[in-house]
PDB file of N, CA and C in Angstrom:
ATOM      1  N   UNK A   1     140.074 -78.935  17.680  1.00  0.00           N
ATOM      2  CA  UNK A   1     139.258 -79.057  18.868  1.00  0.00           C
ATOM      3  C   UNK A   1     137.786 -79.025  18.579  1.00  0.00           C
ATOM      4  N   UNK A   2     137.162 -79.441  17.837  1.00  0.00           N
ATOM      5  CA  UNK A   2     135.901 -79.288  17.195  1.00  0.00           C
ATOM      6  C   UNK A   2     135.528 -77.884  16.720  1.00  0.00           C
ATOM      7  N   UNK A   3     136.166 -77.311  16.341  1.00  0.00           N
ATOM      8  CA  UNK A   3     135.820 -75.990  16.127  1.00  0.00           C
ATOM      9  C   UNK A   3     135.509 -76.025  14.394  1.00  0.00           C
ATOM     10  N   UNK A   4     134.362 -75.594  14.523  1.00  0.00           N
ATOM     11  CA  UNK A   4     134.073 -75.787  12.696  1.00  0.00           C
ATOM     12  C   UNK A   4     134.113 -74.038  11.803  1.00  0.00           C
ATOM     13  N   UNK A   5     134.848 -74.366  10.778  1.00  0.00           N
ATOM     14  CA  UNK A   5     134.817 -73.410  10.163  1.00  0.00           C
ATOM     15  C   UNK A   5     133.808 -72.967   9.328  1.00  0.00           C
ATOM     16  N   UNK A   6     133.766 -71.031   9.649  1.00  0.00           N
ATOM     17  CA  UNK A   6     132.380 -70.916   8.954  1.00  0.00           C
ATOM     18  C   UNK A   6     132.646 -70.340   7.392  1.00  0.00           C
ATOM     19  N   UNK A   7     132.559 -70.685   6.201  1.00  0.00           N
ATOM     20  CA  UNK A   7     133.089 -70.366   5.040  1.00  0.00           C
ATOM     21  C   UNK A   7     131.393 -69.547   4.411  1.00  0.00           C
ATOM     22  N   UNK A   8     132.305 -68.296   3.517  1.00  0.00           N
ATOM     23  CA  UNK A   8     131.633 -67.300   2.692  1.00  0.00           C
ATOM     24  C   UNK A   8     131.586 -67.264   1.851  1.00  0.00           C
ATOM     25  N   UNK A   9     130.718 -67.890   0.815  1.00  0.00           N
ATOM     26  CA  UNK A   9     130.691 -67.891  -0.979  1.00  0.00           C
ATOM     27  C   UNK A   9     130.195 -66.887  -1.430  1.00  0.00           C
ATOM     28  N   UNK A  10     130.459 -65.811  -2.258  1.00  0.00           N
ATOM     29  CA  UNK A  10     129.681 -64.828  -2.652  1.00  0.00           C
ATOM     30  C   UNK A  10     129.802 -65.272  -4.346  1.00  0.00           C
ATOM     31  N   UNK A  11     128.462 -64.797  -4.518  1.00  0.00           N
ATOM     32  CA  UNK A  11     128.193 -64.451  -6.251  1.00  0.00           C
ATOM     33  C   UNK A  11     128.674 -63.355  -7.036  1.00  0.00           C
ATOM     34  N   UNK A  12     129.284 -62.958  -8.272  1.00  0.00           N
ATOM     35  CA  UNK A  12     129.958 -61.771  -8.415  1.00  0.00           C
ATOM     36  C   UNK A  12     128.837 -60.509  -8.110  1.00  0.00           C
ATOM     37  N   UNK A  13     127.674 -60.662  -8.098  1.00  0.00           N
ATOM     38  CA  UNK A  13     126.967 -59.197  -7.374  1.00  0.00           C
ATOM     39  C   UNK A  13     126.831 -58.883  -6.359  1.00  0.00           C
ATOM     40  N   UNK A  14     127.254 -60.305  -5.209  1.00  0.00           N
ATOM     41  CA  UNK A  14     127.118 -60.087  -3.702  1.00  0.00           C
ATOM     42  C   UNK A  14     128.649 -59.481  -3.636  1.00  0.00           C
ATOM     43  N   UNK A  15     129.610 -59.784  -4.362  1.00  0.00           N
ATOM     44  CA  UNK A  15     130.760 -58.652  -4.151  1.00  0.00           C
ATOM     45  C   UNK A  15     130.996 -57.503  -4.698  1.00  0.00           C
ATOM     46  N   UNK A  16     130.281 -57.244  -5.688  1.00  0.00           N
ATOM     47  CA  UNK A  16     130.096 -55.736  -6.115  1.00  0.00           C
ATOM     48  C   UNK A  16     129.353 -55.460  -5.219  1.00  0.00           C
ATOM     49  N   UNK A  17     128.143 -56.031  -4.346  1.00  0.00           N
ATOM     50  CA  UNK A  17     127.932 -54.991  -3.836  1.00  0.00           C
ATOM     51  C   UNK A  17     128.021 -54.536  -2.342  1.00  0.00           C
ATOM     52  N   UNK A  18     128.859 -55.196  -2.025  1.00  0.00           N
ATOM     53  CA  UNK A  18     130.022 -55.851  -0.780  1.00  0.00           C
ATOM     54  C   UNK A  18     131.086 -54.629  -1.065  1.00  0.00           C
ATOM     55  N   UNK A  19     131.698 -54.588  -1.857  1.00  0.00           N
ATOM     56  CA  UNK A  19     132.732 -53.867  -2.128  1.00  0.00           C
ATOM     57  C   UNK A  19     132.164 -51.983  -2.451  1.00  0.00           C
ATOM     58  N   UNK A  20     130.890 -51.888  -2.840  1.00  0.00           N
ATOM     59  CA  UNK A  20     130.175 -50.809  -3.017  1.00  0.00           C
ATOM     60  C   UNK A  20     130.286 -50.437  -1.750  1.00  0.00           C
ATOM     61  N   UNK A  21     130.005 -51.023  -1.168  1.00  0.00           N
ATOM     62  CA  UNK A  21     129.468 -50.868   0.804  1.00  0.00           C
ATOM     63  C   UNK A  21     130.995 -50.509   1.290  1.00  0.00           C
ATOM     64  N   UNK A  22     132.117 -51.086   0.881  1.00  0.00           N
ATOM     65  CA  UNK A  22     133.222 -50.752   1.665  1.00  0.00           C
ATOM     66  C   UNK A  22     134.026 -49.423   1.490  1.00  0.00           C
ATOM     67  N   UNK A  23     133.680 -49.014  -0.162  1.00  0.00           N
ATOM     68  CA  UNK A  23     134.175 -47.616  -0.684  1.00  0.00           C
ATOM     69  C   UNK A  23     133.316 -47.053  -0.261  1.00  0.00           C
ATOM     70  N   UNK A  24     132.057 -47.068  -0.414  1.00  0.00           N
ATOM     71  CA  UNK A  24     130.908 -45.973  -0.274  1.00  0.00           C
ATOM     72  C   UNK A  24     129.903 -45.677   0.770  1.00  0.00           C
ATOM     73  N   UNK A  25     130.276 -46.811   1.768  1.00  0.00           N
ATOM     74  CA  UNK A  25     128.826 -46.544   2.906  1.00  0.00           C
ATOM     75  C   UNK A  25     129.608 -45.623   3.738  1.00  0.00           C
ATOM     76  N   UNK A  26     128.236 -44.720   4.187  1.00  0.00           N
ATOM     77  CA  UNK A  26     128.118 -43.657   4.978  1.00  0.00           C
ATOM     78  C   UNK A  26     128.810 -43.987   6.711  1.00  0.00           C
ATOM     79  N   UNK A  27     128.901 -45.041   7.051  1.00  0.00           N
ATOM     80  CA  UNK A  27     129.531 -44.869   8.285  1.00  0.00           C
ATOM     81  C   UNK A  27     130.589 -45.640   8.125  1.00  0.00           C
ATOM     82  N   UNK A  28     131.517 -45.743   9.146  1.00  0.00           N
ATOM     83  CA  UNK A  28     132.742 -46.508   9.695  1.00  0.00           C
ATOM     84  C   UNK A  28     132.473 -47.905   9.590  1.00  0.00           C
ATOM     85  N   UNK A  29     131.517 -48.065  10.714  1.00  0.00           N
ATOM     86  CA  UNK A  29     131.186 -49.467  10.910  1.00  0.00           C
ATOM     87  C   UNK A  29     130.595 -50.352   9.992  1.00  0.00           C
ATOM     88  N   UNK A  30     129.489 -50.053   9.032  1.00  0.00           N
ATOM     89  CA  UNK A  30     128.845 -50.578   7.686  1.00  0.00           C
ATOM     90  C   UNK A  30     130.067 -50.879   6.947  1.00  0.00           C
ATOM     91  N   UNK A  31     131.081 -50.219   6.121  1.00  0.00           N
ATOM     92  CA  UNK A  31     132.155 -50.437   5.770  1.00  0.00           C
ATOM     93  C   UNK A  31     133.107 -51.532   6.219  1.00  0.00           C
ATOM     94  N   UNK A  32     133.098 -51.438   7.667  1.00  0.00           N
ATOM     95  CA  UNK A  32     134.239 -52.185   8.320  1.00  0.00           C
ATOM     96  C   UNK A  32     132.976 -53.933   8.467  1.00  0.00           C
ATOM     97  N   UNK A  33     132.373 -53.717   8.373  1.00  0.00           N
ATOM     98  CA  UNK A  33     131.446 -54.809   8.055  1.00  0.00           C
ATOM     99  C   UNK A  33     131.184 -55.646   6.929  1.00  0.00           C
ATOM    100  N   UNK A  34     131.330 -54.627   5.687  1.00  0.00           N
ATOM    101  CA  UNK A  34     131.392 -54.864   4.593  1.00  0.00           C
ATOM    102  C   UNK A  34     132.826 -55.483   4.442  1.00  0.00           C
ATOM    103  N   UNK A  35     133.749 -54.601   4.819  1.00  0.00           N
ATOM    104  CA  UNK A  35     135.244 -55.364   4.855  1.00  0.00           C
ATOM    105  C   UNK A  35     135.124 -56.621   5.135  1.00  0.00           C
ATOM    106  N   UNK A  36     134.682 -57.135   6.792  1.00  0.00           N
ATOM    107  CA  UNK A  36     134.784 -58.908   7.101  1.00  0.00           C
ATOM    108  C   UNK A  36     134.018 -59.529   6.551  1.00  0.00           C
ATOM    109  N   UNK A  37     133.407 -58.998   5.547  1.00  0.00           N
ATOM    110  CA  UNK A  37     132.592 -60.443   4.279  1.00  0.00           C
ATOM    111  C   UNK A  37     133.678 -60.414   3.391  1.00  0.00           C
ATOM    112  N   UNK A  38     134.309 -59.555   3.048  1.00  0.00           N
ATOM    113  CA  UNK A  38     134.788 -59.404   1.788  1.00  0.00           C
ATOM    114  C   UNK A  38     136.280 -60.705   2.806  1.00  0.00           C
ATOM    115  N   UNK A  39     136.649 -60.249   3.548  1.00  0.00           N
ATOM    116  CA  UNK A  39     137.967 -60.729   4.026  1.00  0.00           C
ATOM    117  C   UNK A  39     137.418 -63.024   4.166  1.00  0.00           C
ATOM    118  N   UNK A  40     136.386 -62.140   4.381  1.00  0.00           N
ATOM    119  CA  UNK A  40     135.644 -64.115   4.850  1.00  0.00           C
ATOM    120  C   UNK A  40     135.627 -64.932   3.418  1.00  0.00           C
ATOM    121  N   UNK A  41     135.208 -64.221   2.553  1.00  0.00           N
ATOM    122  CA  UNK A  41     134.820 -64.801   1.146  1.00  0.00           C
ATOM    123  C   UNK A  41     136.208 -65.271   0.780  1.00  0.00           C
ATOM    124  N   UNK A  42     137.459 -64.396   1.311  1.00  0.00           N
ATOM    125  CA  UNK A  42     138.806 -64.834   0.775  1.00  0.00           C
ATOM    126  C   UNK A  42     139.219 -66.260   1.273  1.00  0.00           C
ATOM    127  N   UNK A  43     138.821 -66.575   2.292  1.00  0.00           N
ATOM    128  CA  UNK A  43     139.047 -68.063   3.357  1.00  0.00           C
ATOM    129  C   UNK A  43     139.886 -67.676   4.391  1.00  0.00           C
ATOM    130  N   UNK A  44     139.543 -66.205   4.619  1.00  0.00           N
ATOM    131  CA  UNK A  44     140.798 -65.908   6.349  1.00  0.00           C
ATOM    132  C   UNK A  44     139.759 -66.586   7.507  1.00  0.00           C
ATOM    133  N   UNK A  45     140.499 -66.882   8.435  1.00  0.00           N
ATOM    134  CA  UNK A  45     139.617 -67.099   9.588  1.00  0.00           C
ATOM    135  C   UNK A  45     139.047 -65.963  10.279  1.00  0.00           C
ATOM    136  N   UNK A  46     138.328 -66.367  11.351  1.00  0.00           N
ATOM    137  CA  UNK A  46     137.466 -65.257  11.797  1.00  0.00           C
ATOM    138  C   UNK A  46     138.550 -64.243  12.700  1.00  0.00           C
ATOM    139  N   UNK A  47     139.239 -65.041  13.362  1.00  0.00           N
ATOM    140  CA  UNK A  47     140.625 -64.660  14.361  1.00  0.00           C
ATOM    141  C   UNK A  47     141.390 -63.907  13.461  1.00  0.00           C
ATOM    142  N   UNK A  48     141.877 -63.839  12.428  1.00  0.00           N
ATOM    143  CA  UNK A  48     142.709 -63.580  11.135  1.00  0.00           C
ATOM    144  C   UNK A  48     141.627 -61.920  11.098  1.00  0.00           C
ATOM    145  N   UNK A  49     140.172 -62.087  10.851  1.00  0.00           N
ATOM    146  CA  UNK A  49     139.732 -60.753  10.649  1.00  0.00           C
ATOM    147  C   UNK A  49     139.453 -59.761  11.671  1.00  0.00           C
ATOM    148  N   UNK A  50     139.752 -60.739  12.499  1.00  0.00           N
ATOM    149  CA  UNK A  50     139.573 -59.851  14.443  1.00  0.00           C
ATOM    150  C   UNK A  50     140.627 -59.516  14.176  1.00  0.00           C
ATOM    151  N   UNK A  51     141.833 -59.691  14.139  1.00  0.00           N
ATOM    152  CA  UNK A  51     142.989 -58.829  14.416  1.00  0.00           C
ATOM    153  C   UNK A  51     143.123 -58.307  13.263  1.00  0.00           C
ATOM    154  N   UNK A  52     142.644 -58.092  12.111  1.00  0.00           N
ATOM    155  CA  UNK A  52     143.081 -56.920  10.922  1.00  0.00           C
ATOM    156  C   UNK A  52     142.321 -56.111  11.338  1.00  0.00           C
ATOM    157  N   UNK A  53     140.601 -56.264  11.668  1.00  0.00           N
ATOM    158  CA  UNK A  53     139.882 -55.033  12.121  1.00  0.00           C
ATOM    159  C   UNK A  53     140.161 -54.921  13.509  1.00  0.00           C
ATOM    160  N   UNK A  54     140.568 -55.377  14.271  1.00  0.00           N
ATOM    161  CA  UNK A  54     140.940 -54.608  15.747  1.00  0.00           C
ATOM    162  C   UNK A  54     139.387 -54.937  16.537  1.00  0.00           C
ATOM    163  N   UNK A  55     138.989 -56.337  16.044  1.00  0.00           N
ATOM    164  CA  UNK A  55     137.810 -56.539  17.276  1.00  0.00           C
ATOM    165  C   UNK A  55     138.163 -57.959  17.600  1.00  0.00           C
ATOM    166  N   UNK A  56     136.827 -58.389  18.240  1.00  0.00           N
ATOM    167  CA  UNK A  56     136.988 -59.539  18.674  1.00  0.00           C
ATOM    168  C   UNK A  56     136.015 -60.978  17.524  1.00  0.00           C
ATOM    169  N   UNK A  57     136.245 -61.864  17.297  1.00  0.00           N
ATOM    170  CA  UNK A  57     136.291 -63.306  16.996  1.00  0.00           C
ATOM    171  C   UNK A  57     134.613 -63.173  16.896  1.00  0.00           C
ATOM    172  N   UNK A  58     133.830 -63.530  17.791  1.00  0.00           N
ATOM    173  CA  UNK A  58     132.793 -63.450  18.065  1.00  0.00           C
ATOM    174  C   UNK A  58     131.540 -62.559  17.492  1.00  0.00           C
ATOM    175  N   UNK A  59     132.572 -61.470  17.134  1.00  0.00           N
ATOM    176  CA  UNK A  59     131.498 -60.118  16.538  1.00  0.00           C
ATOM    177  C   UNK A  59     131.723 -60.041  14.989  1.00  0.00           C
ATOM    178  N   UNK A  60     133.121 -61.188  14.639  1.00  0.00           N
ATOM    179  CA  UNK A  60     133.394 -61.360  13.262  1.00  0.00           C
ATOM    180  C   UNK A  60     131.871 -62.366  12.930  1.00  0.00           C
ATOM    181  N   UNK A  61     131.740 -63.285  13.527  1.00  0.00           N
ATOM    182  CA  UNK A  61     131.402 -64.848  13.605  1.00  0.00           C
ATOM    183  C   UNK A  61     129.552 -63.892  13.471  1.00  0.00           C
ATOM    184  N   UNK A  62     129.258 -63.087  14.461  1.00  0.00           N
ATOM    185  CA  UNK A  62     127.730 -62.739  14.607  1.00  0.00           C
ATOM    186  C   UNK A  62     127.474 -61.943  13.456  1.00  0.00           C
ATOM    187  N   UNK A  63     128.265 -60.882  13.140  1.00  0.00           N
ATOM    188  CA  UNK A  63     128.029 -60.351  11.322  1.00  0.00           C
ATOM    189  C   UNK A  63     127.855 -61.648  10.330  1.00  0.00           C
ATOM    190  N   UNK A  64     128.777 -62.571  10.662  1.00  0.00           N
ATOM    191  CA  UNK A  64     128.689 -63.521   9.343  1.00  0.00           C
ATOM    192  C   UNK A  64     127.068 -64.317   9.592  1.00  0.00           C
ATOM    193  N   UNK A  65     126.868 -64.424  10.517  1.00  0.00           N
ATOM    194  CA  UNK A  65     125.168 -64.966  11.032  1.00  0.00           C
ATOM    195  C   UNK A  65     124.117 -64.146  10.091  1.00  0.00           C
ATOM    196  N   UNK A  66     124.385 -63.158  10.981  1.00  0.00           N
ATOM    197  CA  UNK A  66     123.652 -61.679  10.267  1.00  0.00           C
ATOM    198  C   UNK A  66     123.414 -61.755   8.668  1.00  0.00           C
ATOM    199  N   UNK A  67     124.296 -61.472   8.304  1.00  0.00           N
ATOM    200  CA  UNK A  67     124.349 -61.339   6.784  1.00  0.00           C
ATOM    201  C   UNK A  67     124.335 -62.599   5.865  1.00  0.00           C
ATOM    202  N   UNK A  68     124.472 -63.836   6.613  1.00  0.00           N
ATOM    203  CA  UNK A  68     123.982 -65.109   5.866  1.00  0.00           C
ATOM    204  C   UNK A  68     122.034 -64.851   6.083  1.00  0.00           C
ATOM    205  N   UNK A  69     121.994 -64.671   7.073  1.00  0.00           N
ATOM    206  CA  UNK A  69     120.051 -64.464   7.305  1.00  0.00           C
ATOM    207  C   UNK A  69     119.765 -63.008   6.771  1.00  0.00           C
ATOM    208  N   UNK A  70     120.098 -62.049   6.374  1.00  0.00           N
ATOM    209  CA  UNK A  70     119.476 -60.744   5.902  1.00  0.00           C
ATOM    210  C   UNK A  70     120.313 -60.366   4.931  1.00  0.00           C
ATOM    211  N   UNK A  71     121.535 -60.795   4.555  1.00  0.00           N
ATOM    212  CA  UNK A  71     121.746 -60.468   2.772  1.00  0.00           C
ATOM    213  C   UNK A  71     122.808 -58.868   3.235  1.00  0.00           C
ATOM    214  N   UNK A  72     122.817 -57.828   2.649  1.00  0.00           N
ATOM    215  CA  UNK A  72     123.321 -56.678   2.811  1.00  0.00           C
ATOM    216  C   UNK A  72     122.831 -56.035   3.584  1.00  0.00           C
ATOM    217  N   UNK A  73     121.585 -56.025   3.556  1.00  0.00           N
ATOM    218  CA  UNK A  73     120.698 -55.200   4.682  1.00  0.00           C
ATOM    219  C   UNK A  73     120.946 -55.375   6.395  1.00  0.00           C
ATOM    220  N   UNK A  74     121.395 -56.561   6.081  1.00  0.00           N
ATOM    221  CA  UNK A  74     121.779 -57.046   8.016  1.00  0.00           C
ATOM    222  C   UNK A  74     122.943 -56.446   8.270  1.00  0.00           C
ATOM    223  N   UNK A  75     123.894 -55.911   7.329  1.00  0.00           N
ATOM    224  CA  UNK A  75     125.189 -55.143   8.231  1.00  0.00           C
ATOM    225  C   UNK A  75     124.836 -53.699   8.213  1.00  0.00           C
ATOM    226  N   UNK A  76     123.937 -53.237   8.168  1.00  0.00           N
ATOM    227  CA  UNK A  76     123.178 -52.404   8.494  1.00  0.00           C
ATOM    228  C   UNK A  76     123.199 -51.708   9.697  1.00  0.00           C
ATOM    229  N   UNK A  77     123.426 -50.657  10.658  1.00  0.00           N
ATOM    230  CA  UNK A  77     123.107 -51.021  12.185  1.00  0.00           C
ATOM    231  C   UNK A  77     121.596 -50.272  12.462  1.00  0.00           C
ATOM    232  N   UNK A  78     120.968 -51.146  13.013  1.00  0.00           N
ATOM    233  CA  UNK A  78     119.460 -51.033  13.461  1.00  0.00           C
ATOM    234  C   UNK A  78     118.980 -49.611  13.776  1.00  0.00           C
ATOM    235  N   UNK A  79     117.380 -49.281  13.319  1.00  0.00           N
ATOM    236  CA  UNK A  79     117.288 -47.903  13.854  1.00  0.00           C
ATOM    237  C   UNK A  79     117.382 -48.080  15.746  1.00  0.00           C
ATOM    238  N   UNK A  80     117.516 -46.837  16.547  1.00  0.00           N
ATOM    239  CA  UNK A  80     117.443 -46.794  17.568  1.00  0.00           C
ATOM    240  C   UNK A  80     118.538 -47.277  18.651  1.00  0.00           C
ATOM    241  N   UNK A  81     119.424 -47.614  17.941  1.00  0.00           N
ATOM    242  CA  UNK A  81     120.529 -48.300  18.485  1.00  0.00           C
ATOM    243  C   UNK A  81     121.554 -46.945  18.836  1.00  0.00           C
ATOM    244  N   UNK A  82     122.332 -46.697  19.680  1.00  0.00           N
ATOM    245  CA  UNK A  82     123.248 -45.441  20.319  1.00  0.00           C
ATOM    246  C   UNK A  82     122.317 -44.536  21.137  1.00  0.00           C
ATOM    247  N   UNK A  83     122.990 -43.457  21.558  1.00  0.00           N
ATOM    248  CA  UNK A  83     122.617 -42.393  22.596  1.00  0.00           C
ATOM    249  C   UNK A  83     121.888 -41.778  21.785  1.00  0.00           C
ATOM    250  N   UNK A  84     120.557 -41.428  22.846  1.00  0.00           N
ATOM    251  CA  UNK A  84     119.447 -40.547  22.027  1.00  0.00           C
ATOM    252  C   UNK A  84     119.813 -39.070  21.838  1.00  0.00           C
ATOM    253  N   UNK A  85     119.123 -38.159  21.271  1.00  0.00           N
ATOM    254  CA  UNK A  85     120.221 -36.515  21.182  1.00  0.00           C
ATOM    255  C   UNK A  85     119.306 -35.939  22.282  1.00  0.00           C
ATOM    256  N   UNK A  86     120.391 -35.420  22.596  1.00  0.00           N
ATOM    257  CA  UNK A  86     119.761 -34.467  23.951  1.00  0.00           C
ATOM    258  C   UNK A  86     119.101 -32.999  23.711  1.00  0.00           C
ATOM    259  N   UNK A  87     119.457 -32.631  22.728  1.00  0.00           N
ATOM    260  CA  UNK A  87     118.655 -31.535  21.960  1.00  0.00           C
ATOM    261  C   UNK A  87     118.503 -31.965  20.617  1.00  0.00           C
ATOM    262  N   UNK A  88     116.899 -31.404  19.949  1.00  0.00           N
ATOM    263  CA  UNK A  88     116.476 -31.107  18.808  1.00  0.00           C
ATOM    264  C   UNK A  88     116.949 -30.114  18.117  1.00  0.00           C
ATOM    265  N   UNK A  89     117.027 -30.350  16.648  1.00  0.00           N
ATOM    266  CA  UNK A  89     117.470 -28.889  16.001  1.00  0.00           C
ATOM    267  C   UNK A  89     116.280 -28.663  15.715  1.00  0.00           C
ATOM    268  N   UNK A  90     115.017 -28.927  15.758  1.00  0.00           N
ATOM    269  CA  UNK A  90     113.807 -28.504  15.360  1.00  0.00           C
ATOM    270  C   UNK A  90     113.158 -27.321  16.639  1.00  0.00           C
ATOM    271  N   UNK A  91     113.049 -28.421  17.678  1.00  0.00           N
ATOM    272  CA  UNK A  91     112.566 -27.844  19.094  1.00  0.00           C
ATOM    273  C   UNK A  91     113.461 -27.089  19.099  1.00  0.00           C
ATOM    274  N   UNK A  92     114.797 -27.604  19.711  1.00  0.00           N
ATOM    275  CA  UNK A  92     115.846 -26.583  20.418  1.00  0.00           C
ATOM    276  C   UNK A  92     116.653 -25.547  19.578  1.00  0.00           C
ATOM    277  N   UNK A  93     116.342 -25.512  18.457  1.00  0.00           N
ATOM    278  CA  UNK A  93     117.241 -24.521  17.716  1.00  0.00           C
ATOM    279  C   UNK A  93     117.501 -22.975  17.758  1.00  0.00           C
ATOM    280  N   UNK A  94     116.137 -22.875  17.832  1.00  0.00           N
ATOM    281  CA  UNK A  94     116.323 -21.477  17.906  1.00  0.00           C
ATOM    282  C   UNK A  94     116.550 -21.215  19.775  1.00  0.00           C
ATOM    283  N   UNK A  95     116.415 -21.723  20.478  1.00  0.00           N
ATOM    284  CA  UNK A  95     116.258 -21.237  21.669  1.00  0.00           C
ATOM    285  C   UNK A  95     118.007 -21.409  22.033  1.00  0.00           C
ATOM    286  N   UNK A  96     118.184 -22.244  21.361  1.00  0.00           N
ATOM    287  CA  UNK A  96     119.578 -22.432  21.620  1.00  0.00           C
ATOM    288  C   UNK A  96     121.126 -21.252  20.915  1.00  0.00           C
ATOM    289  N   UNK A  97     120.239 -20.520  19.828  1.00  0.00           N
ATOM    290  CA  UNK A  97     121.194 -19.254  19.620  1.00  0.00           C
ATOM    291  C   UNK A  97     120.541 -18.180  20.095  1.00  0.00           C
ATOM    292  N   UNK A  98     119.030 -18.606  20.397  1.00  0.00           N
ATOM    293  CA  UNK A  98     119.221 -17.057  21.357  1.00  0.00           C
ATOM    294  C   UNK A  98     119.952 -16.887  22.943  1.00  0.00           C
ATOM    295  N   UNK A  99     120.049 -18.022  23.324  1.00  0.00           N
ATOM    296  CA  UNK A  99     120.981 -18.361  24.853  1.00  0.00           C
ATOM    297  C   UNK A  99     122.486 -17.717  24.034  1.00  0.00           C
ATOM    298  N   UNK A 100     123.153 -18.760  23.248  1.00  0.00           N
ATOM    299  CA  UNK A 100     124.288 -18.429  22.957  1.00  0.00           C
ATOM    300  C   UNK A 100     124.461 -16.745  22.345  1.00  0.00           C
ATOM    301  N   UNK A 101     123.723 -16.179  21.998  1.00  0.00           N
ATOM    302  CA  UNK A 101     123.982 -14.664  21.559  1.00  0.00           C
ATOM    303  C   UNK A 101     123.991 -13.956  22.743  1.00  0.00           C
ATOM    304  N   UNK A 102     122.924 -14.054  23.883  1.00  0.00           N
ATOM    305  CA  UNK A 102     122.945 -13.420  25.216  1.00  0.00           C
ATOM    306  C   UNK A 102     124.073 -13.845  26.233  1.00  0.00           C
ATOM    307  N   UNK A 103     124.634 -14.879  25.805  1.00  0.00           N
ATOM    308  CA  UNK A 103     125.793 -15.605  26.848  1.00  0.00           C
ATOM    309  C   UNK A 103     126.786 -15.915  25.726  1.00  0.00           C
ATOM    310  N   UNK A 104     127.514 -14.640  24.962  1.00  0.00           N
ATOM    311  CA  UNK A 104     129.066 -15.255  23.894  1.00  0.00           C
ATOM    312  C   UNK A 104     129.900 -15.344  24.901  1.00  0.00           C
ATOM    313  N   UNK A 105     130.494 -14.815  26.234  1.00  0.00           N
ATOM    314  CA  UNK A 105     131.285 -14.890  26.174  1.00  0.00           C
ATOM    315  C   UNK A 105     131.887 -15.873  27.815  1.00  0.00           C
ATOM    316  N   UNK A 106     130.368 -16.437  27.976  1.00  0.00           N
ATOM    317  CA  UNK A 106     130.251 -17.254  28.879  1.00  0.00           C
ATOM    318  C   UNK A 106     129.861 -18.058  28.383  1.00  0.00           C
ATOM    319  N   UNK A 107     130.288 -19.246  27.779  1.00  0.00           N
ATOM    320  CA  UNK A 107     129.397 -20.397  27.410  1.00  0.00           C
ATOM    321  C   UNK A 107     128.679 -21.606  28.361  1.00  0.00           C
ATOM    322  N   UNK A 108     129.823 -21.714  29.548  1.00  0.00           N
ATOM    323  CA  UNK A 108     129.050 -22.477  30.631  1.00  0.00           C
ATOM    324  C   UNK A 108     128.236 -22.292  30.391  1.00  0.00           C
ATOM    325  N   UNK A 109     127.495 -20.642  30.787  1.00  0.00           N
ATOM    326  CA  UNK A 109     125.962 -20.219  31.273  1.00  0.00           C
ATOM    327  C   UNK A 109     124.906 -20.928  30.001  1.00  0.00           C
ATOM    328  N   UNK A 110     125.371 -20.837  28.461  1.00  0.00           N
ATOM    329  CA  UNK A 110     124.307 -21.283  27.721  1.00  0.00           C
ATOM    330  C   UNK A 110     124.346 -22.965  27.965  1.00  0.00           C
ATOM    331  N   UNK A 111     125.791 -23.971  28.170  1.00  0.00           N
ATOM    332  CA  UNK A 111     125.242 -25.225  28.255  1.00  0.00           C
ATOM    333  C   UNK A 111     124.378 -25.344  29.083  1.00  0.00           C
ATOM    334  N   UNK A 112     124.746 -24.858  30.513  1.00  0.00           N
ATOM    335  CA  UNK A 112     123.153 -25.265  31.551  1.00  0.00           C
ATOM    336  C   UNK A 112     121.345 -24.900  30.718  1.00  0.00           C
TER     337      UNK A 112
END
């Protein structure tokens, strides 16, 4: 149906360090990112890596964008991206075990 396939050539250091990223990066998602290059470079389709990772087609297809224009660094996920923290451990730290020492055995009272 005109649908063109998007194919992944890697060099043997873009898969060492593709495969570095899938044993060793610090989150879930970087990894599982690192996974759909590694799965793309094999010649699966994008549909083929949506259903091994449990997403959708589209978010296979926008990583492969990504990381053809920024290299390793684009599966990255951006600073500022998720829920901001609602407390500091800098600011709120200490104020926050002196609540919890005056309120052990009520904790409601220290979340408010």
């Amino acid at each position: 149906m005109g649908r063109r396939a998007k194919q992944l050539t890697l060099s043997k250091e873009q898969r060492r360090d593709l495969e570095l990223g899938y044993q060793e990066g610090k989150s879930h998602a970087y990894r599982q990112r690192c996974q759909m290059m590694l799965l793309k470079s094999e010649g699966r389709s994008s549909a083929d890596i949506a259903r091994i990772l449990g997403c959708c087609e589209v978010a296979v297809n926008g990583w492969l964008h990504r990381y053809a224009a920024e290299s390793l660094q684009g599966l990255a996920t951006k600073p500022g991206r998720g829920r901001k923290a609602i407390l500091d451990a800098v600011t709120d730290g200490a104020k926050l075990k002196e609540v919890v020492q005056a309120t052990r055995q009520r904790l409601s009272v220290a979340k408010a």
